[in-house]
Structures are given as C-alpha cells and as structure tokens.
C-alpha atoms as a PDB file:
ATOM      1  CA  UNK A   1      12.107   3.215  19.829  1.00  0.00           C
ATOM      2  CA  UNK A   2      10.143   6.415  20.745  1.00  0.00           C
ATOM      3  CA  UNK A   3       6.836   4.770  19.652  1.00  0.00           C
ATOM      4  CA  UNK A   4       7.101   2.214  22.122  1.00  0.00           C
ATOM      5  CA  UNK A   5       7.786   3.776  24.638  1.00  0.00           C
ATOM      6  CA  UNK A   6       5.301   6.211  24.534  1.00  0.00           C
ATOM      7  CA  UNK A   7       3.209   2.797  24.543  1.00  0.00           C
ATOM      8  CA  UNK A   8       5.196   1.728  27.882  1.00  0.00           C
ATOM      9  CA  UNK A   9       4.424   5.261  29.184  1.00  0.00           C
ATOM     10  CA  UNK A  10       1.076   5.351  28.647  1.00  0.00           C
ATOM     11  CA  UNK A  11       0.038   2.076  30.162  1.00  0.00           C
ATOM     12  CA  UNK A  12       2.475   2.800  32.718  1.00  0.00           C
ATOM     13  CA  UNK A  13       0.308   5.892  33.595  1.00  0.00           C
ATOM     14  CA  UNK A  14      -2.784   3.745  33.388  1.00  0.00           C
ATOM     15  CA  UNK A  15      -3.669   3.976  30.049  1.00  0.00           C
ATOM     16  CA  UNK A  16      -5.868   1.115  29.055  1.00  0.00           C
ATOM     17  CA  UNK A  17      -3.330  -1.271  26.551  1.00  0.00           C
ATOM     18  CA  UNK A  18      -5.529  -1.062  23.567  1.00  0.00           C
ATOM     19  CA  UNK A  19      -6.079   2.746  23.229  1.00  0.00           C
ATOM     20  CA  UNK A  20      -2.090   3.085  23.626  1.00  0.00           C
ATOM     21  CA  UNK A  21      -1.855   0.971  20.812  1.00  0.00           C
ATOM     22  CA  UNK A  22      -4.673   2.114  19.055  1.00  0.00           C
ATOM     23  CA  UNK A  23      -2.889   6.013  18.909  1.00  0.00           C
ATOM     24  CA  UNK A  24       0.147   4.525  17.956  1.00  0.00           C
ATOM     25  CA  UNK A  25      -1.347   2.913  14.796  1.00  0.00           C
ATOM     26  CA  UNK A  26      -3.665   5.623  14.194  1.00  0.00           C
ATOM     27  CA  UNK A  27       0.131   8.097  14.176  1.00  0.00           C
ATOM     28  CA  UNK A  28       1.204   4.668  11.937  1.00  0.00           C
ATOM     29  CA  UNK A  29      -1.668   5.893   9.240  1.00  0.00           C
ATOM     30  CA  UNK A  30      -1.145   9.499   9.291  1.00  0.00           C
ATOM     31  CA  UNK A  31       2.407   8.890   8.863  1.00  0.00           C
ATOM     32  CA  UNK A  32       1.528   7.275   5.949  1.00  0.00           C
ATOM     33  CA  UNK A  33      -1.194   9.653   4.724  1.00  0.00           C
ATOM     34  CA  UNK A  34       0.850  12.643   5.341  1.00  0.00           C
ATOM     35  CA  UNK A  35       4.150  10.844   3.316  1.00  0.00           C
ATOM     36  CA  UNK A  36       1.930  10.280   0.100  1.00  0.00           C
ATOM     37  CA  UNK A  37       1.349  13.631   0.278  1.00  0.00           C
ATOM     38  CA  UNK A  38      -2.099  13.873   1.262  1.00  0.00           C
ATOM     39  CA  UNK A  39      -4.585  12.375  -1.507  1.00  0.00           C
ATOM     40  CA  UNK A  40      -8.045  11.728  -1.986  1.00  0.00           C
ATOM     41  CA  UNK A  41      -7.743   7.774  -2.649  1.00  0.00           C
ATOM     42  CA  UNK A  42      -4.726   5.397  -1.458  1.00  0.00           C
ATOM     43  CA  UNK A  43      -4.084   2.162  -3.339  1.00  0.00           C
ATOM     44  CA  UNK A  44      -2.619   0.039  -0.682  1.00  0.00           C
ATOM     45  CA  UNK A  45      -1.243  -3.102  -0.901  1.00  0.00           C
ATOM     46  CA  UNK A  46       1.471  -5.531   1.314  1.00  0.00           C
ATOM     47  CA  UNK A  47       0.576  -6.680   5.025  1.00  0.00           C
ATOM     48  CA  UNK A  48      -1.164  -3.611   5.949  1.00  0.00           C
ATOM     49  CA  UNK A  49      -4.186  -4.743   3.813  1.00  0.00           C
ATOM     50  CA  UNK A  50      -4.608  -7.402   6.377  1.00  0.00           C
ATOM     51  CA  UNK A  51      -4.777  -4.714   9.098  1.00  0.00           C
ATOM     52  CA  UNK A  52      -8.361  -3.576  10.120  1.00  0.00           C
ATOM     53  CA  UNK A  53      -7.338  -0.834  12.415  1.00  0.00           C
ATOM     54  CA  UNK A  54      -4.192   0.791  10.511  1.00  0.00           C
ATOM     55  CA  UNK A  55      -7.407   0.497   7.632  1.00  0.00           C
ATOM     56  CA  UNK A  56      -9.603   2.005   9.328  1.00  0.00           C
ATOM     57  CA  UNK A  57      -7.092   4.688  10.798  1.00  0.00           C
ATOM     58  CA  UNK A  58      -6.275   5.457   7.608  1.00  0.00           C
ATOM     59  CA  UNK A  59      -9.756   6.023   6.158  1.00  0.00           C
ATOM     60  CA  UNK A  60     -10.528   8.821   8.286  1.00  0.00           C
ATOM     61  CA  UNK A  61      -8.036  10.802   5.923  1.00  0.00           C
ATOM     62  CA  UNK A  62      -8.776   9.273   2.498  1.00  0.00           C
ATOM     63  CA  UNK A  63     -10.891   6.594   0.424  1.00  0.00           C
ATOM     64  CA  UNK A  64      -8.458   3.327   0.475  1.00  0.00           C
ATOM     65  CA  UNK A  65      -8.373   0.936  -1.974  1.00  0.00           C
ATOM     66  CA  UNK A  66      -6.614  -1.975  -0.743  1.00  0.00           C
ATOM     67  CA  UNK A  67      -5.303  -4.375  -3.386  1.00  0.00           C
ATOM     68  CA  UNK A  68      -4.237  -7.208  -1.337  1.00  0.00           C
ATOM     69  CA  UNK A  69      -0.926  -8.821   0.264  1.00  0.00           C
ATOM     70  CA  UNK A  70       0.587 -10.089  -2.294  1.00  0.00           C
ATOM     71  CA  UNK A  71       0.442  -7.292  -5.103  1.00  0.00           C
ATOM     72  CA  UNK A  72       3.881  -6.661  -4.688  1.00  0.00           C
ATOM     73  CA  UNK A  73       5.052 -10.158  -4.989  1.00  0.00           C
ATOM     74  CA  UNK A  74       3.078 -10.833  -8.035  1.00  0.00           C
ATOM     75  CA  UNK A  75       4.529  -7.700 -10.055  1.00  0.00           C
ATOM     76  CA  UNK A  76       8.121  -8.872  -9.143  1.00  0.00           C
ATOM     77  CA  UNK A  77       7.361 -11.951 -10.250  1.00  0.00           C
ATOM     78  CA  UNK A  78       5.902 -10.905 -13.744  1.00  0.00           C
ATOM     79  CA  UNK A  79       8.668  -8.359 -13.838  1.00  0.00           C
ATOM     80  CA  UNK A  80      11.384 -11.592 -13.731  1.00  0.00           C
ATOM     81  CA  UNK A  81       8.913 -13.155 -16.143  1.00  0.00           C
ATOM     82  CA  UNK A  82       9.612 -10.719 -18.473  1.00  0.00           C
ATOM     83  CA  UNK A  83      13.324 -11.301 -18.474  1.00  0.00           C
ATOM     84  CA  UNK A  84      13.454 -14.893 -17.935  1.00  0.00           C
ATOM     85  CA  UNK A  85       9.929 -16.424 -19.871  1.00  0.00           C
ATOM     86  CA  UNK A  86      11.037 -19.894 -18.582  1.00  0.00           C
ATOM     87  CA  UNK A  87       9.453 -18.705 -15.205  1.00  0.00           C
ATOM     88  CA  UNK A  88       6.052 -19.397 -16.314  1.00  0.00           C
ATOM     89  CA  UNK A  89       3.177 -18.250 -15.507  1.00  0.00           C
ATOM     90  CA  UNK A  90       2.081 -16.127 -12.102  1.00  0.00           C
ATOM     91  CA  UNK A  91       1.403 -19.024  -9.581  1.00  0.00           C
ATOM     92  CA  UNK A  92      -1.911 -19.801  -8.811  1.00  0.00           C
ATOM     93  CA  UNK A  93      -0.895 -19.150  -5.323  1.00  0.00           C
ATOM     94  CA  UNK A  94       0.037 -15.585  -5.563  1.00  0.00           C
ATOM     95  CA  UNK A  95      -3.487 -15.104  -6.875  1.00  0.00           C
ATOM     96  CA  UNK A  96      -5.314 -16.757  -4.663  1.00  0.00           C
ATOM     97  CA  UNK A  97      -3.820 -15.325  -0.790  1.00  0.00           C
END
C-alpha cells in the first residue's frame, strides 16, 4: 500500500524506523478524527484501545474515552441474546479482557 511504502521510503532515506512509523499512526488517528467528523470526545472501543500511540495520536485532536476491546463483542452478543434467550448470560470473559 501507499502507507507502507512511504514507511520503506523513509527509512530508506535514513529515517530512524520508529518516527516513520510513528507518522504513519499519527496519519492512522487523524484519519480517524477527521472521518468522525471532528468532535470534542471519541468513544473508542476494539483493538485500538490497546494501542498507546494511535491513543495518544489521537488525543492531540480530542478527549478519548476508550471503552475497551471487547465492547463490540459484548453488544453482539447481548444483541443475539435478545433473539435467542437460551444464550445466557454475557460471559464472564467478555467482561473481564
């Protein structure tokens, strides 16, 4: 993809490897910044609330509230719950990652 190589280019021009990386994560939060159109507090949630730099990327553009990995996961599974009450409870599991 373009991304990477602008990585490859950059440490190919002598670009230490972790501030190639770091601009392409830091573009990685904007991205995402700029395609929620901008707002004063992001609730975040999936793998990127395991990611300290894309976190603190994105907090140079807005307060984020990061609701953990397995948010989505959970609200699928009480969505199915809903249909199919045999499912049980939310697993302890999902709660506890």
């Amino acid at each position: 993809t373009y991304a990477v190589e602008r990585i490859m280019d950059a440490v190919s021009g002598g670009d230490p490897v972790e501030d190639a990386i770091g601009r392409f994560i830091h573009g990685l939060a904007r991205n995402a910044f700029d395609f929620t159109g901008n707002p004063d507090r992001l609730y975040l949630s999936g793998g990127f609330t395991l990611n300290t730099p894309f976190l603190e990327a994105l907090g140079r553009y807005t307060e984020v509230v990061s609701h953990g990995r397995t948010v989505p996961l959970a609200g699928l599974f009480a969505f199915a719950a809903e249909k199919d009450p045999a499912l049980g409870p939310l697993p302890d599991t999902l709660l506890s990652l």
